[in-house]
C-alpha atoms as a PDB file:
ATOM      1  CA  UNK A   1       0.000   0.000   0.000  1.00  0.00           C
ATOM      2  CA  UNK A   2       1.329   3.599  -1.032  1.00  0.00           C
ATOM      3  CA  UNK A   3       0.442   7.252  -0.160  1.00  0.00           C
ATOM      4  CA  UNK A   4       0.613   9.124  -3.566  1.00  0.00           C
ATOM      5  CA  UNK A   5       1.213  12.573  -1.900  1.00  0.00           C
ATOM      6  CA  UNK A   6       2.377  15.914  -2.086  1.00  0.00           C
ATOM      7  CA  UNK A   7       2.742  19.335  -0.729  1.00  0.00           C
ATOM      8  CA  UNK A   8      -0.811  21.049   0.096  1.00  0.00           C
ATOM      9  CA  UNK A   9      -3.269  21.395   2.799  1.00  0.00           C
ATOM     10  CA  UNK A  10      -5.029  18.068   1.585  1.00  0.00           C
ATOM     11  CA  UNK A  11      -2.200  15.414   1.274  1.00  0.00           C
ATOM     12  CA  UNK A  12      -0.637  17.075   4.751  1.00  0.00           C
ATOM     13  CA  UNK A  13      -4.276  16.335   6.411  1.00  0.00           C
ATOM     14  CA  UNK A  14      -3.816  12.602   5.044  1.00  0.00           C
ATOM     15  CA  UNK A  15      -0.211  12.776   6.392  1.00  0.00           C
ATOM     16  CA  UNK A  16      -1.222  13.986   9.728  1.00  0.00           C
ATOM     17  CA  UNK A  17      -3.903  11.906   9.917  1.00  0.00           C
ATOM     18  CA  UNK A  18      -1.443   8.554   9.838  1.00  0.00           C
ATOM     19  CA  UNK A  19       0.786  10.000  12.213  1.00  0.00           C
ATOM     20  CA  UNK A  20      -2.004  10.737  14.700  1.00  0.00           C
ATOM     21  CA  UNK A  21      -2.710   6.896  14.698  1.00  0.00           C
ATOM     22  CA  UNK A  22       0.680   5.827  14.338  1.00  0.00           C
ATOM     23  CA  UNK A  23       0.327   4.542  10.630  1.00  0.00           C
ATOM     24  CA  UNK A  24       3.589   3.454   8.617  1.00  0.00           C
ATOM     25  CA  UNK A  25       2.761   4.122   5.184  1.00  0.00           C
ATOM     26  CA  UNK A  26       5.091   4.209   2.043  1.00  0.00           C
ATOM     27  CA  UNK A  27       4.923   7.560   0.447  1.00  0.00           C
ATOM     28  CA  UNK A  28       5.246   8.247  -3.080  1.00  0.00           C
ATOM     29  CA  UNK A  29       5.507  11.458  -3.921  1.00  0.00           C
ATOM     30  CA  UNK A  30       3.906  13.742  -7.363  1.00  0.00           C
ATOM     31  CA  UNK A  31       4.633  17.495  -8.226  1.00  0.00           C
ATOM     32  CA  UNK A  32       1.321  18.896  -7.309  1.00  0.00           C
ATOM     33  CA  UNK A  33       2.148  22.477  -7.980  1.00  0.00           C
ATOM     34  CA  UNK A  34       3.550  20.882 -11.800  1.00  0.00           C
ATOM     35  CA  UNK A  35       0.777  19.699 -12.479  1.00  0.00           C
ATOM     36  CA  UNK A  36       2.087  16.158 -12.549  1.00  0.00           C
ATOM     37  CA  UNK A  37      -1.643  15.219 -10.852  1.00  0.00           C
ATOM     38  CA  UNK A  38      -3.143  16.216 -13.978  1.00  0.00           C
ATOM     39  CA  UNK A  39      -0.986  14.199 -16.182  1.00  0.00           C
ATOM     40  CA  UNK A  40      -2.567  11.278 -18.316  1.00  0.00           C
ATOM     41  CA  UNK A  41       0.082   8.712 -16.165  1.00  0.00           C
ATOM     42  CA  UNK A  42      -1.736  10.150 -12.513  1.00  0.00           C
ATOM     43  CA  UNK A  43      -5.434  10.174 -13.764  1.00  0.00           C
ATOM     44  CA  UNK A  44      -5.193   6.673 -15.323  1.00  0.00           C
ATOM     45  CA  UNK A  45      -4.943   5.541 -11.604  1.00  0.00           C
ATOM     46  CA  UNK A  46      -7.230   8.282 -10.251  1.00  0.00           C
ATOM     47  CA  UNK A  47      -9.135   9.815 -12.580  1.00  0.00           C
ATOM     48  CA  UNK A  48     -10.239  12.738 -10.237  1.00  0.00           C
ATOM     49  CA  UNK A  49      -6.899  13.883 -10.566  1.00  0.00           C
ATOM     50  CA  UNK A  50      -6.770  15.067  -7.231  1.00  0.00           C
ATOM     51  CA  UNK A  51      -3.819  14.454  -4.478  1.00  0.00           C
ATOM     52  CA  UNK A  52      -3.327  12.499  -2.167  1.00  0.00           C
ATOM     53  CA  UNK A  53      -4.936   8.976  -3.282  1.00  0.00           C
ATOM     54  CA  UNK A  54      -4.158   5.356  -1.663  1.00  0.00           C
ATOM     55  CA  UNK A  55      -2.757   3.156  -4.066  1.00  0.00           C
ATOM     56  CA  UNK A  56      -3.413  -0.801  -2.554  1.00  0.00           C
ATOM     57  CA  UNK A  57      -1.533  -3.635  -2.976  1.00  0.00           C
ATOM     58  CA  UNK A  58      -3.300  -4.972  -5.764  1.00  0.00           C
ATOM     59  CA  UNK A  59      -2.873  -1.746  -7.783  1.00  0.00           C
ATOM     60  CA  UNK A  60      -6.762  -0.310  -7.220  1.00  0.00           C
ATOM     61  CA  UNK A  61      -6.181   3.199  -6.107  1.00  0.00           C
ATOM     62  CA  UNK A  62      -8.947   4.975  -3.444  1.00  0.00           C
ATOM     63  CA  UNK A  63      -9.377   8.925  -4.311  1.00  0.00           C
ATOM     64  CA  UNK A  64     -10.927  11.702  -1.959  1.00  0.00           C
ATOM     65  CA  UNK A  65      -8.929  12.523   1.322  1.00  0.00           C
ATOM     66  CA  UNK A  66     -11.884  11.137   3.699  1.00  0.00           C
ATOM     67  CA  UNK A  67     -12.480   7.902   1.690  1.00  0.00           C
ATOM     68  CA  UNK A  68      -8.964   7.412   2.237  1.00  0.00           C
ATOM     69  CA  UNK A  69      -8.875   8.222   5.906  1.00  0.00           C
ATOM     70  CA  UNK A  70     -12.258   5.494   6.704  1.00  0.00           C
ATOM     71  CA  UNK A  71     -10.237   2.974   4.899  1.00  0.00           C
ATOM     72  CA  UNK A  72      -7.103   3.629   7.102  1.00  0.00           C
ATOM     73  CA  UNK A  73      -9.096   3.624  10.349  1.00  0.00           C
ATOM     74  CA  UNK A  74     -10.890   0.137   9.356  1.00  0.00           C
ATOM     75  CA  UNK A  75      -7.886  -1.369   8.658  1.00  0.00           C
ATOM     76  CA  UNK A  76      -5.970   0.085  11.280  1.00  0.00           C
ATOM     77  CA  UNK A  77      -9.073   0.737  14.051  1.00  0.00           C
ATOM     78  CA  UNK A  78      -6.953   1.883  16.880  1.00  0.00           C
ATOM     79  CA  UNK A  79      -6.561   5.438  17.864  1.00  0.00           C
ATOM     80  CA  UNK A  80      -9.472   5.990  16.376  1.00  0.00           C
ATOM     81  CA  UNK A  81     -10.322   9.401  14.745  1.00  0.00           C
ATOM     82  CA  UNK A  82     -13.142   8.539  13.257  1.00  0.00           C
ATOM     83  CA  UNK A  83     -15.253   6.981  15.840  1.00  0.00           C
ATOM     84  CA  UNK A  84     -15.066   3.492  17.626  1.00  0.00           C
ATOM     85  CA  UNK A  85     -18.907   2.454  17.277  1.00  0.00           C
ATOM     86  CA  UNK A  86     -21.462   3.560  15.391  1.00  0.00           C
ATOM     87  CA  UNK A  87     -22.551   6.455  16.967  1.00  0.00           C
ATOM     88  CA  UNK A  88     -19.187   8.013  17.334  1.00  0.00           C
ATOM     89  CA  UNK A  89     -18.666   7.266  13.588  1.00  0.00           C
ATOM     90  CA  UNK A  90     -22.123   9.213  12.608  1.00  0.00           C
ATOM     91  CA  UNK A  91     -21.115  11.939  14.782  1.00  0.00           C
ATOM     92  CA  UNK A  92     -17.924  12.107  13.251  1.00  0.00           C
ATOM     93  CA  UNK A  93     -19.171  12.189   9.267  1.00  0.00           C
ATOM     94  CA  UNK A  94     -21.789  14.744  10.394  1.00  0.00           C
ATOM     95  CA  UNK A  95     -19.313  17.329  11.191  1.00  0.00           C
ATOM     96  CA  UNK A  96     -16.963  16.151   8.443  1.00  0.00           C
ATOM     97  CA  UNK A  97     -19.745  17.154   6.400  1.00  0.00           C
ATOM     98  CA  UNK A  98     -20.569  20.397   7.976  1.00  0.00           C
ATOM     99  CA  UNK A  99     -16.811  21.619   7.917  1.00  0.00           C
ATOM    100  CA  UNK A 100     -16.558  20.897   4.357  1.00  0.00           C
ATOM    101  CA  UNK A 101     -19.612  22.011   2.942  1.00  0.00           C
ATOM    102  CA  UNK A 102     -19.577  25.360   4.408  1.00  0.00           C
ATOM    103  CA  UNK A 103     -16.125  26.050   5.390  1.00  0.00           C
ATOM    104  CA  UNK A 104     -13.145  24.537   3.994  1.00  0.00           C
ATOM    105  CA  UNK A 105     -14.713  23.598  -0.196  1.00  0.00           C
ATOM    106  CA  UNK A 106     -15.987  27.406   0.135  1.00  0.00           C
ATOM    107  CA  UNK A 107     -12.240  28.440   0.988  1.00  0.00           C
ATOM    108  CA  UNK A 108     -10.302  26.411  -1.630  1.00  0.00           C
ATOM    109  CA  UNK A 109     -12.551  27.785  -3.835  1.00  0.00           C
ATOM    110  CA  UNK A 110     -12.573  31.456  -2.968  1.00  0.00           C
ATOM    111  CA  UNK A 111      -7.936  30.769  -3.225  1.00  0.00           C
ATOM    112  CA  UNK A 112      -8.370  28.539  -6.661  1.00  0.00           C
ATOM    113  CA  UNK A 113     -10.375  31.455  -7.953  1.00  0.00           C
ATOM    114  CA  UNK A 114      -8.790  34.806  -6.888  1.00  0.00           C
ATOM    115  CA  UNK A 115      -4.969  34.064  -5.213  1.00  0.00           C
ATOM    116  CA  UNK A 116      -4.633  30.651  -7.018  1.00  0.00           C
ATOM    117  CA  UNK A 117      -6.344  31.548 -10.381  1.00  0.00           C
ATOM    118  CA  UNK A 118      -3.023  31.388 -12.147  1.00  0.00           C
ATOM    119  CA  UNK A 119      -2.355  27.495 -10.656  1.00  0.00           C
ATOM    120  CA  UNK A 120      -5.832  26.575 -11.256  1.00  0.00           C
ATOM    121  CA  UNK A 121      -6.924  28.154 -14.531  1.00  0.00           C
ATOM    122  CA  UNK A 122      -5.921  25.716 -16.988  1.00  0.00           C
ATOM    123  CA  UNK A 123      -6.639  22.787 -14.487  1.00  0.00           C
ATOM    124  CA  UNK A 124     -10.467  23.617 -13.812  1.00  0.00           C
ATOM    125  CA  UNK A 125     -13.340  25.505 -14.816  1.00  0.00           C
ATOM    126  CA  UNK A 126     -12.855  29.115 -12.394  1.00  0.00           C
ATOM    127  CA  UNK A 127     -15.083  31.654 -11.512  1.00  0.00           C
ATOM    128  CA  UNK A 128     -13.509  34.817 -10.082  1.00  0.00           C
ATOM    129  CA  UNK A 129     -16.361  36.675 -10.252  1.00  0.00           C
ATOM    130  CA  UNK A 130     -17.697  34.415  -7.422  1.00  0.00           C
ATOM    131  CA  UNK A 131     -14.508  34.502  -4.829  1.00  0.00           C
ATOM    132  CA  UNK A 132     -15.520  37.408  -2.581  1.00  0.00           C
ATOM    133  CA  UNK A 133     -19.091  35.885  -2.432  1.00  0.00           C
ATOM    134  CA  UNK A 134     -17.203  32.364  -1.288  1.00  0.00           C
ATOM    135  CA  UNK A 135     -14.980  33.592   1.032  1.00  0.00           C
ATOM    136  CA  UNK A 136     -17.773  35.667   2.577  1.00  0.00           C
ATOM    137  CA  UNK A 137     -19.880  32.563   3.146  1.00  0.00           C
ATOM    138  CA  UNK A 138     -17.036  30.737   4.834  1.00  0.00           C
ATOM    139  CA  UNK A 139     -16.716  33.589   6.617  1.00  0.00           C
ATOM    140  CA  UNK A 140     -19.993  33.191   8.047  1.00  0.00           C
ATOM    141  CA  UNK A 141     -20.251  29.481   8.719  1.00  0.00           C
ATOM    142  CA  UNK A 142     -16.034  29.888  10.623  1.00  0.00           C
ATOM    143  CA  UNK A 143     -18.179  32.389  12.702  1.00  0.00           C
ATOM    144  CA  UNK A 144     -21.044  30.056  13.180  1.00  0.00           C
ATOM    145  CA  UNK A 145     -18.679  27.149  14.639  1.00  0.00           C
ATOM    146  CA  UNK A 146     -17.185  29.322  16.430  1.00  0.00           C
ATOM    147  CA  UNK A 147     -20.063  30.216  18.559  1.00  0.00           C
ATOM    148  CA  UNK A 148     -20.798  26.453  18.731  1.00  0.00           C
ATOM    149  CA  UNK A 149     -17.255  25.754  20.065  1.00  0.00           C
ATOM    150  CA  UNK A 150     -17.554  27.285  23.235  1.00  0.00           C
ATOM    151  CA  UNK A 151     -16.862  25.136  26.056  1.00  0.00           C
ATOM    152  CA  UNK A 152     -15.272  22.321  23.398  1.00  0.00           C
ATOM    153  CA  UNK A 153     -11.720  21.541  23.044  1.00  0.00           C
ATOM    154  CA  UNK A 154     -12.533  20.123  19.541  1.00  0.00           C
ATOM    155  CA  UNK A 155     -14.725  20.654  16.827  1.00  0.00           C
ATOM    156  CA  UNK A 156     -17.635  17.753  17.870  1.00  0.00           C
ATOM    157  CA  UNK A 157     -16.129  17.806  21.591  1.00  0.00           C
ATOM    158  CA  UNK A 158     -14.080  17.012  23.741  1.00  0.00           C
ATOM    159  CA  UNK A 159     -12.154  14.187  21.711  1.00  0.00           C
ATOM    160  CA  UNK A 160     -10.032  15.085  18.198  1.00  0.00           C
ATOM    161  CA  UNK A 161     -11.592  13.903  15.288  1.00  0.00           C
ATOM    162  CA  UNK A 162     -11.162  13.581  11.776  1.00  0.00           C
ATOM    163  CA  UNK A 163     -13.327  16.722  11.511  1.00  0.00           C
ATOM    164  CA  UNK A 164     -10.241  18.750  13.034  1.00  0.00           C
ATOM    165  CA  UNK A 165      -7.679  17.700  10.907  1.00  0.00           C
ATOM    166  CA  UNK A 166      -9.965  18.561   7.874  1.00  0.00           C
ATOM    167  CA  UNK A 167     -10.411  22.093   9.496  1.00  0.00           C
ATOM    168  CA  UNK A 168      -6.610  22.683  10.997  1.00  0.00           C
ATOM    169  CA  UNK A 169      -5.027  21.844   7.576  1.00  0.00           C
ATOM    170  CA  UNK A 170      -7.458  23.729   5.542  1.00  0.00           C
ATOM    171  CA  UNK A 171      -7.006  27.111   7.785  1.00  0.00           C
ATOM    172  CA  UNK A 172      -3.126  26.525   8.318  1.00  0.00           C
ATOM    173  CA  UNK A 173      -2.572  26.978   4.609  1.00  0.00           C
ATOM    174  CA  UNK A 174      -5.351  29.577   3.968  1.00  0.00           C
ATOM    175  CA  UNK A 175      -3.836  32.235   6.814  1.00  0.00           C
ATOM    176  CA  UNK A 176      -0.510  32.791   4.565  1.00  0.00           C
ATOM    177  CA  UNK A 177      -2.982  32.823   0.988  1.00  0.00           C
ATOM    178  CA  UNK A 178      -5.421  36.064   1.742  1.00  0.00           C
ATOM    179  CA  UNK A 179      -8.149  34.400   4.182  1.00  0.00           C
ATOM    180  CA  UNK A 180      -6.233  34.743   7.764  1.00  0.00           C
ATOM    181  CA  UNK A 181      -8.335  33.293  10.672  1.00  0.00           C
ATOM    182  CA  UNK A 182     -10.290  36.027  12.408  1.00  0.00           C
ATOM    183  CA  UNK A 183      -8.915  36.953  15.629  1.00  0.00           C
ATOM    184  CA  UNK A 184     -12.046  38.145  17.438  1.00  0.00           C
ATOM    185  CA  UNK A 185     -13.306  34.455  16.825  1.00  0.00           C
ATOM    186  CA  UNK A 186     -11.528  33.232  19.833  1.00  0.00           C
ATOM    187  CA  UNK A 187     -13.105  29.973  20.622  1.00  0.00           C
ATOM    188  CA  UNK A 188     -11.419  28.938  16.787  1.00  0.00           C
ATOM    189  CA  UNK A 189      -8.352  30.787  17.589  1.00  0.00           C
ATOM    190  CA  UNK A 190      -7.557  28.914  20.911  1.00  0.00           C
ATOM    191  CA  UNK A 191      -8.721  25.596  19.151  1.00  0.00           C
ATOM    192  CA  UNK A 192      -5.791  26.498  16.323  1.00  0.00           C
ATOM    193  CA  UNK A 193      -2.856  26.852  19.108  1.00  0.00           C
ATOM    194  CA  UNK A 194      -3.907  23.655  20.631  1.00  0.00           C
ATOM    195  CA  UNK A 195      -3.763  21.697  17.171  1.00  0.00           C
ATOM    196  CA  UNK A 196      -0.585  23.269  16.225  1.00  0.00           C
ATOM    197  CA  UNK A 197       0.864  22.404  19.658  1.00  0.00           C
ATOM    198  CA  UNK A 198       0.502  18.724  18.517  1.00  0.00           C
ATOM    199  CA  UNK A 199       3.841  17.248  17.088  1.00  0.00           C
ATOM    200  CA  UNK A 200       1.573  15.528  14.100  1.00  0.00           C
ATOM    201  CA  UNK A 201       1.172  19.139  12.660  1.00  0.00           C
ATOM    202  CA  UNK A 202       4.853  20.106  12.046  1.00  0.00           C
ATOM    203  CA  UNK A 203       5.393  16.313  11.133  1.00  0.00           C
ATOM    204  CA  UNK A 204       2.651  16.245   8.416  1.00  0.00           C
ATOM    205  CA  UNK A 205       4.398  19.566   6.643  1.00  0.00           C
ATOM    206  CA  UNK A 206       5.693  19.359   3.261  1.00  0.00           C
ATOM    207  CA  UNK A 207       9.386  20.257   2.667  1.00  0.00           C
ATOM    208  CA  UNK A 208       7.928  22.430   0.363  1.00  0.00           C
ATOM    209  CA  UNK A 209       6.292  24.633   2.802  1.00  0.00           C
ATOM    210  CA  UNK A 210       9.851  26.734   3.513  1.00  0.00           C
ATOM    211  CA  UNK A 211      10.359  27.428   0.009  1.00  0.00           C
ATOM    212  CA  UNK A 212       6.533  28.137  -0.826  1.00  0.00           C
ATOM    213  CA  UNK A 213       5.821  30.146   2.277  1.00  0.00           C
ATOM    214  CA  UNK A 214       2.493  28.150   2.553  1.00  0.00           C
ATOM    215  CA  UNK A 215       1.616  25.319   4.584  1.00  0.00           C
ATOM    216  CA  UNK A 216       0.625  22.168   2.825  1.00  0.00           C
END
């Protein structure tokens, strides 16, 4: 089994992720920012094109960072950081679903269509004329969870989840690219030191992130 990785905020979640459970993986590493992931050789095995993707032993290949991460954790159910019954599992997807819907897709979107446009353009249909309205709405919903976050140490509670990683890695990279974190949200803010403090997030960064200046 190999990690197909890369620098950016989504293979480093995958990255972190493993660490966090104590995961040995073989990593094989693609030039995201050359485009290799958009190559005919990369899409032939994941035809999404994005990064990371889980290539198994019998050379099928698993796209989508959160696919990924539920296959990990069933093969490898201890440390669990996605839930260890049912219930902790629903609770889990639910906010996985929430901080993705209306945070961190409205973010990448709001970079790969105003600071980004000039990686993205000739990789994906863009629509710059919609990145203030984007950002705004992520503004909104960051504001939203962090209202819900008082009194939490974690997004869902008072255990680390999947959810967080999704979250941490998404707003790590997005402070140096034009959407900083708010400062007056301070329930967020505190939850960002404590996730930082964790020796999984300087672990999961790219070598690329020194000579970038962004942290993926």
């Amino acid at each position: 089994m190999k990690l197909l990785s890369s620098f950016g905020p989504n293979p480093r979640m995958v990255r972190m992720f493993c660490i966090e459970k104590g995961i040995d993986i073989e990593t094989v590493e693609h030039d995201l920012l050359g485009g290799e992931n958009r190559a005919a050789a990369y899409t032939a095995k994941n035809p999404g094109g994005q990064m990371p993707a889980l290539e198994l032993d019998d050379g099928s290949v698993i796209g989508e960072t959160v696919a990924v991460c539920e296959y990990l954790e069933e093969k490898n159910p201890s440390n669990p950081l996605i839930g260890g019954n049912a219930e902790e599992r629903a609770e889990t997807r639910m906010w996985v679903r929430r901080v993705e819907l209306n945070i961190t897709e409205n973010m990448y979107n709001g970079f790969r269509y105003a600071e980004g446009i000039d990686i993205f353009r000739d990789r994906m249909l863009c629509f710059p004329e919609s990145a203030d309205s984007l950002k705004a709405k992520a503004k909104g919903a960051r504001e939203w969870l962090d209202n819900l976050m008082a009194g939490r140490d974690f997004v869902g509670g008072d255990k680390m989840t999947l959810a967080d990683l999704i979250l941490f890695c998404c707003l790590d990279f997005m402070n140096g690219v034009g959407q900083p974190l708010e400062a007056e949200l301070g329930n967020l803010s505190s939850w960002m030191d404590r996730m930082k403090g964790r020796a999984s997030a300087a672990a999961s960064l790219h070598p690329g992130a020194a000579e970038t200046g962004m942290q993926g």
